[in-house]
Protein backbone atom coordinates (compact mmCIF):
# COMPACT_ATOMS: atom_id res chain seq x y z
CA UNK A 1 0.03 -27.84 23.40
CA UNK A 2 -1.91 -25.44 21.49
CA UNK A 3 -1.44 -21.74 22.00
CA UNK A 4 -4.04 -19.48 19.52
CA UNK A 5 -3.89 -16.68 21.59
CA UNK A 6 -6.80 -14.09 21.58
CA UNK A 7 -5.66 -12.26 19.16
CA UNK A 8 -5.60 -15.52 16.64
CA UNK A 9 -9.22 -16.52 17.99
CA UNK A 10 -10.36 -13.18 17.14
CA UNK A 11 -9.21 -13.53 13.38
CA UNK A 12 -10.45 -17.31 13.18
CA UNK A 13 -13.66 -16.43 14.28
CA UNK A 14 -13.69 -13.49 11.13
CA UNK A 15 -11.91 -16.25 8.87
CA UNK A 16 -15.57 -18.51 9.97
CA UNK A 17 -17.40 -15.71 9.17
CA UNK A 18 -15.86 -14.43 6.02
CA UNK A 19 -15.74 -18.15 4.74
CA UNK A 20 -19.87 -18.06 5.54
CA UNK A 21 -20.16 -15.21 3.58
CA UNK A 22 -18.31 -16.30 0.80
CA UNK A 23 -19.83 -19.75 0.01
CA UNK A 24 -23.62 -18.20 0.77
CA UNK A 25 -22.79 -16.17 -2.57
CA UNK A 26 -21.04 -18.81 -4.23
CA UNK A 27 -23.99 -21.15 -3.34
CA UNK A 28 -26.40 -18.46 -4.46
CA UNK A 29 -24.84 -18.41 -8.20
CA UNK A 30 -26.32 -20.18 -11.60
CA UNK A 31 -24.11 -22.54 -13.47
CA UNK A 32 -23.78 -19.97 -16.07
CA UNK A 33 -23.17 -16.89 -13.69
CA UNK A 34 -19.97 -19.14 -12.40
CA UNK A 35 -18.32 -18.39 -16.12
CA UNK A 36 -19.10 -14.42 -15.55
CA UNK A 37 -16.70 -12.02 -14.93
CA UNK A 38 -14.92 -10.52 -12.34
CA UNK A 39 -13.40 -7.80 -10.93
CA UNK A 40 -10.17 -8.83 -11.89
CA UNK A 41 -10.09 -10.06 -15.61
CA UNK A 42 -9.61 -12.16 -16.98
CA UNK A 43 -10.70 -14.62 -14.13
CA UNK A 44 -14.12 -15.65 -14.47
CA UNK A 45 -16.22 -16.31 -10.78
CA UNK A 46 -15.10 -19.71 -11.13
CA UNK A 47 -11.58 -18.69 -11.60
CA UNK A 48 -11.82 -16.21 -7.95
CA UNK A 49 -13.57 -19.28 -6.52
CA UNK A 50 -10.89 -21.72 -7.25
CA UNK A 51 -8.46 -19.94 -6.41
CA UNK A 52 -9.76 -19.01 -2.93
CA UNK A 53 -9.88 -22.68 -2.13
CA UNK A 54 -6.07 -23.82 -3.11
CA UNK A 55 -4.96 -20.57 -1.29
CA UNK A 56 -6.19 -21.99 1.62
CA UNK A 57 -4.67 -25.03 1.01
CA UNK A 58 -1.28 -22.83 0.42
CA UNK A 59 -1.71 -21.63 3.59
CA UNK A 60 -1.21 -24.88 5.36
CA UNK A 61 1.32 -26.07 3.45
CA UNK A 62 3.21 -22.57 5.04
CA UNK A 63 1.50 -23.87 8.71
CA UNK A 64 3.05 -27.46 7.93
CA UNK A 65 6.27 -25.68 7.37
CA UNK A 66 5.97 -24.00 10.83
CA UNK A 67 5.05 -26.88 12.69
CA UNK A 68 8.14 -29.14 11.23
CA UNK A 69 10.38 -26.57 11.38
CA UNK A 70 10.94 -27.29 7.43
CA UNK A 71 10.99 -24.55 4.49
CA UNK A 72 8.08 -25.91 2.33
CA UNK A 73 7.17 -23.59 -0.54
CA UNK A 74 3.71 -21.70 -0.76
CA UNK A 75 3.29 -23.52 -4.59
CA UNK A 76 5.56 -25.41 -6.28
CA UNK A 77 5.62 -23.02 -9.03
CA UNK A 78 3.75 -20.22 -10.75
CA UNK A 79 3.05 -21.85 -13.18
CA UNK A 80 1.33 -24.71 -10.90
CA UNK A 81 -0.52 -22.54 -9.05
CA UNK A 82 -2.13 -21.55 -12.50
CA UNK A 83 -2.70 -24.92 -13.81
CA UNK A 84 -4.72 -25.23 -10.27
CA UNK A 85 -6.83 -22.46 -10.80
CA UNK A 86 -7.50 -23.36 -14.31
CA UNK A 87 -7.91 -26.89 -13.37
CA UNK A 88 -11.05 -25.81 -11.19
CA UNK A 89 -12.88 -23.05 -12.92
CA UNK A 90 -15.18 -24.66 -14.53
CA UNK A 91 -16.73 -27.18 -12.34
CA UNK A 92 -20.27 -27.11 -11.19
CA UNK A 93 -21.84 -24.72 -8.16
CA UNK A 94 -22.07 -27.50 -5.82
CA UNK A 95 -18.23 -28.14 -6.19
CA UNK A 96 -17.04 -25.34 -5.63
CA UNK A 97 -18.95 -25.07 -2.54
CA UNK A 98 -17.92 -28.25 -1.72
CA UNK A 99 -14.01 -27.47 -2.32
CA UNK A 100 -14.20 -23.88 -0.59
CA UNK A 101 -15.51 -25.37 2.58
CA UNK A 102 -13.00 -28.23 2.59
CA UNK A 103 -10.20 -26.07 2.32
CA UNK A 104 -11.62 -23.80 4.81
CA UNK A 105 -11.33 -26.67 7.36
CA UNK A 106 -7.97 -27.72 6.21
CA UNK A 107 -6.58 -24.12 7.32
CA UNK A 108 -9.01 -23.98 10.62
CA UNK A 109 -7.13 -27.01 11.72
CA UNK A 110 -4.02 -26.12 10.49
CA UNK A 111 -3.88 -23.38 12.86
CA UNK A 112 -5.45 -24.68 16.00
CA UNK A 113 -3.06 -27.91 15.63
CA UNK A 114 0.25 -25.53 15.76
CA UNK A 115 2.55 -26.47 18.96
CA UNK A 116 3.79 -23.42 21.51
CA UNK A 117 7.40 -22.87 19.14
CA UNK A 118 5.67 -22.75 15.79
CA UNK A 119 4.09 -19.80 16.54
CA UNK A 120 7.75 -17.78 17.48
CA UNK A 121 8.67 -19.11 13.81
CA UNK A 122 8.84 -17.60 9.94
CA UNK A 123 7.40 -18.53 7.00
CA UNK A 124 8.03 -17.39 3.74
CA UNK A 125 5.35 -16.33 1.16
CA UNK A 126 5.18 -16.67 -2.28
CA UNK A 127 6.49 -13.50 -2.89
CA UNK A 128 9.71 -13.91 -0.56
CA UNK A 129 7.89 -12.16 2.75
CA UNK A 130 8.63 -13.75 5.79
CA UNK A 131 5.22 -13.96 7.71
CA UNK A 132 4.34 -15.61 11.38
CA UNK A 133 1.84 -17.97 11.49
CA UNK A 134 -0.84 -15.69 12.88
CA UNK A 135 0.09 -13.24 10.16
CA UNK A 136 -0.93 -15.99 7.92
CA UNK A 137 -4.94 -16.01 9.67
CA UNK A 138 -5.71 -12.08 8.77
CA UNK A 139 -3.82 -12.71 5.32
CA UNK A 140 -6.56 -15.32 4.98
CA UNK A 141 -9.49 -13.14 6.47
CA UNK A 142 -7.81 -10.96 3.00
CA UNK A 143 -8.11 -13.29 0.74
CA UNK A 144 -11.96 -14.22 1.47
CA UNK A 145 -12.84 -10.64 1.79
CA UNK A 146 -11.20 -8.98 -1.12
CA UNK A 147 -11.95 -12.07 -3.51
CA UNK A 148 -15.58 -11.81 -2.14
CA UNK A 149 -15.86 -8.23 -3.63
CA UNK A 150 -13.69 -9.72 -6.73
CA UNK A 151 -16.74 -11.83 -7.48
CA UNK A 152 -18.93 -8.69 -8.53
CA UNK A 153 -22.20 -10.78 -7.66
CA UNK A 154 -23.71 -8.23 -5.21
CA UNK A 155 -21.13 -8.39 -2.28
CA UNK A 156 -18.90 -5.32 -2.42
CA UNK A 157 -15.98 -3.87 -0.45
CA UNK A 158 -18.81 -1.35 1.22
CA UNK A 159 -20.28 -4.61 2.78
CA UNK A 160 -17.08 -5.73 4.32
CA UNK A 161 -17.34 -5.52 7.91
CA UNK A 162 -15.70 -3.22 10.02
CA UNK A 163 -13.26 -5.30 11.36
CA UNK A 164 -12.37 -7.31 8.86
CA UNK A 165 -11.49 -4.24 7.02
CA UNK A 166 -9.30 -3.26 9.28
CA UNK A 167 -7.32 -6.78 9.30
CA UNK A 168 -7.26 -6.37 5.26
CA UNK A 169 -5.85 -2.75 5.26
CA UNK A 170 -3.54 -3.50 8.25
CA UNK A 171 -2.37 -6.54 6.85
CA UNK A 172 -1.71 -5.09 3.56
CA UNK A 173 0.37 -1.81 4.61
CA UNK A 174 1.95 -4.50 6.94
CA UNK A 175 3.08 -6.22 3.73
CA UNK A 176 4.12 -2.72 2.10
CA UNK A 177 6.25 -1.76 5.61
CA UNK A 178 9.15 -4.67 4.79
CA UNK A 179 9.54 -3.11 0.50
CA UNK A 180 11.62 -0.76 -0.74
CA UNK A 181 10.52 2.22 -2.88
CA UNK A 182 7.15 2.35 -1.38
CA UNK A 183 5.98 6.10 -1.75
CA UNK A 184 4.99 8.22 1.69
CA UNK A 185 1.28 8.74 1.91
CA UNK A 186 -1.78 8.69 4.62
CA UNK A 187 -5.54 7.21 4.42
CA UNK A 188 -7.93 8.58 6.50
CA UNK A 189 -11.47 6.76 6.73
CA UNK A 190 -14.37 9.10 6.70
CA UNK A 191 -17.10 7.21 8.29
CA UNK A 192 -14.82 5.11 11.29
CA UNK A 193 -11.94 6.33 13.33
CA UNK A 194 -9.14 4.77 10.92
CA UNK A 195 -5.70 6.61 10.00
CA UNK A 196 -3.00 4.60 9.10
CA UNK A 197 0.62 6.15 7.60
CA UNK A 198 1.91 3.91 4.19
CA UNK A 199 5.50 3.94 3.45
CA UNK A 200 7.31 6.76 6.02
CA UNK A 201 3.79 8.30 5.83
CA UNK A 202 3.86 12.03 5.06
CA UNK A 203 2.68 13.21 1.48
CA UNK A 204 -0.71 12.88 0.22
CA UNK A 205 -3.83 12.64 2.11
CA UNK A 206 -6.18 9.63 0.61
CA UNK A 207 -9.53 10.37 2.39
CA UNK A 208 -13.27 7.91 2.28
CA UNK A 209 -15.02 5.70 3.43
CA UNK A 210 -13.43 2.47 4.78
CA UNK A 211 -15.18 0.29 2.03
CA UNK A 212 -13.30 2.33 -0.73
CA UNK A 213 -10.34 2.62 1.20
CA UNK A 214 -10.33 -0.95 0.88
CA UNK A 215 -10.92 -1.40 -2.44
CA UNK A 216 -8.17 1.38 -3.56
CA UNK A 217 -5.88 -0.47 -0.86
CA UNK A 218 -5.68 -3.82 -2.51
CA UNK A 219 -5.97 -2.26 -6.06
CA UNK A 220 -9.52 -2.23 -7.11
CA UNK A 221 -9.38 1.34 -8.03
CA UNK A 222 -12.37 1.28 -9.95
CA UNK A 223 -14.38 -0.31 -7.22
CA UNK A 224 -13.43 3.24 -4.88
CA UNK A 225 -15.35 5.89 -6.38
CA UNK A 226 -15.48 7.76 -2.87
CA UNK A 227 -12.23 8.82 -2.30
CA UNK A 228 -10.74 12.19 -2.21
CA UNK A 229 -6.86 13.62 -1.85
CA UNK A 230 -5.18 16.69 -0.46
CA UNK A 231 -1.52 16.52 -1.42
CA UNK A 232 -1.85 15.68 -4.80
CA UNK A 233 -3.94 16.19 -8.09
CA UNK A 234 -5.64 13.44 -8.39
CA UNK A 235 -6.38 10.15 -5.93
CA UNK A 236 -2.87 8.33 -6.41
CA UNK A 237 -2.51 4.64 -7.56
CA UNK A 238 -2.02 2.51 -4.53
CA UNK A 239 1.80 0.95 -3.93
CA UNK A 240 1.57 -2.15 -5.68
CA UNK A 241 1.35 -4.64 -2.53
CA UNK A 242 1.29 -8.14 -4.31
């Protein structure tokens, strides 16, 4: 029996939307535009691409885990992972198309094919988080979004929609609540109603709009010219989430 509850339709109906986005751009690029760079060197588009597709695919293998009941690891290794990405970057446009949207129905039925008790259960990410399977759909609505922007080929974190913004950031200070160490601070968005506390909260006040807010969230500091900060001298470097 299948049990995607509305919260989980919600975010697979932004993952359908995001993925839409994504490959429109992708589709959109030259052969030699593929080999440009990125916002985070020294990945190349095709490199961002690549990699967007076998996280999907990294996904399910965390979904399959949930649905057997069995640990099965997010990649075999770092070092695989890399060879993947590598592997990929340099195929043609239509490829990568091809492999994005592939993967993107991999994880779509991944999800919807997960039995009442896999949902209750705990997977464990690459970087040792335990995560629930829904968890997993608005850390994928993350990855489309945020890689999107990562592409630097016109889509930017100001053109992320509201609410998918809100499943990044929320997902990401999620991620942050479970660490040690993490330093006390507050965003407040300028242009929608969003505050949300990082760490215990408390200490400085990062203030903008939500589409810098979500670049400085995830660590594209550069790409969040807008913000300001009471509390502090300058706009502090976002806790290291990844």
């Amino acid at each position: 029996m299948e049990t995607v509850d509305a919260l989980e339709i919600a975010l697979l109906a932004s993952v359908d939307e995001s993925t839409k986005r994504f490959v429109e751009t992708v589709g959109g690029l030259t052969e030699r535009q593929v080999a440009g760079d990125t916002l985070i060197p020294p990945w190349t588009r095709g490199h961002v691409i690549t990699h967007v597709a076998r996280a999907s695919d990294s996904l399910c293998r965390l979904l399959e885990g949930a649905r057997t009941g069995t640990e099965i690891p997010q990649y075999a290794s770092m070092a695989a992972r890399e060879e993947e990405i590598e592997a990929g970057a340099d195929r043609p446009v239509a490829a990568l198309v091809d492999d994005v949207m592939e993967s993107a129905a991999r994880f779509d039925a991944a999800v919807r094919a997960l039995p009442e008790e896999a949902w209750r259960s705990r997977v464990r990410l690459r970087t040792g988080e335990l995560r629930t399977p829904g968890s997993l759909v608005a850390t994928r609505v993350r990855e489309l979004e945020v890689h999107h922007a990562d592409l630097a080929a016109g889509y930017t974190f100001a053109d992320v929609p509201e609410a998918a913004a809100r499943f990044v950031i929320d997902d990401v200070i999620g991620a942050l609540a479970v660490r040690d160490g993490v330093p006390g601070m507050r965003i407040e968005a300028t242009d929608v109603d969003l505050v949300r506390d990082i760490g215990a909260g408390g200490g400085p006040l990062v203030t903008g709009p939500l589409g810098d807010l979500l670049a400085w969230i995830t660590g594209r500091g550069r790409a969040a010219a807008g913000l300001s900060v009471s509390g502090a001298r300058g706009v502090p470097d976002a806790p290291y989430w990844i």
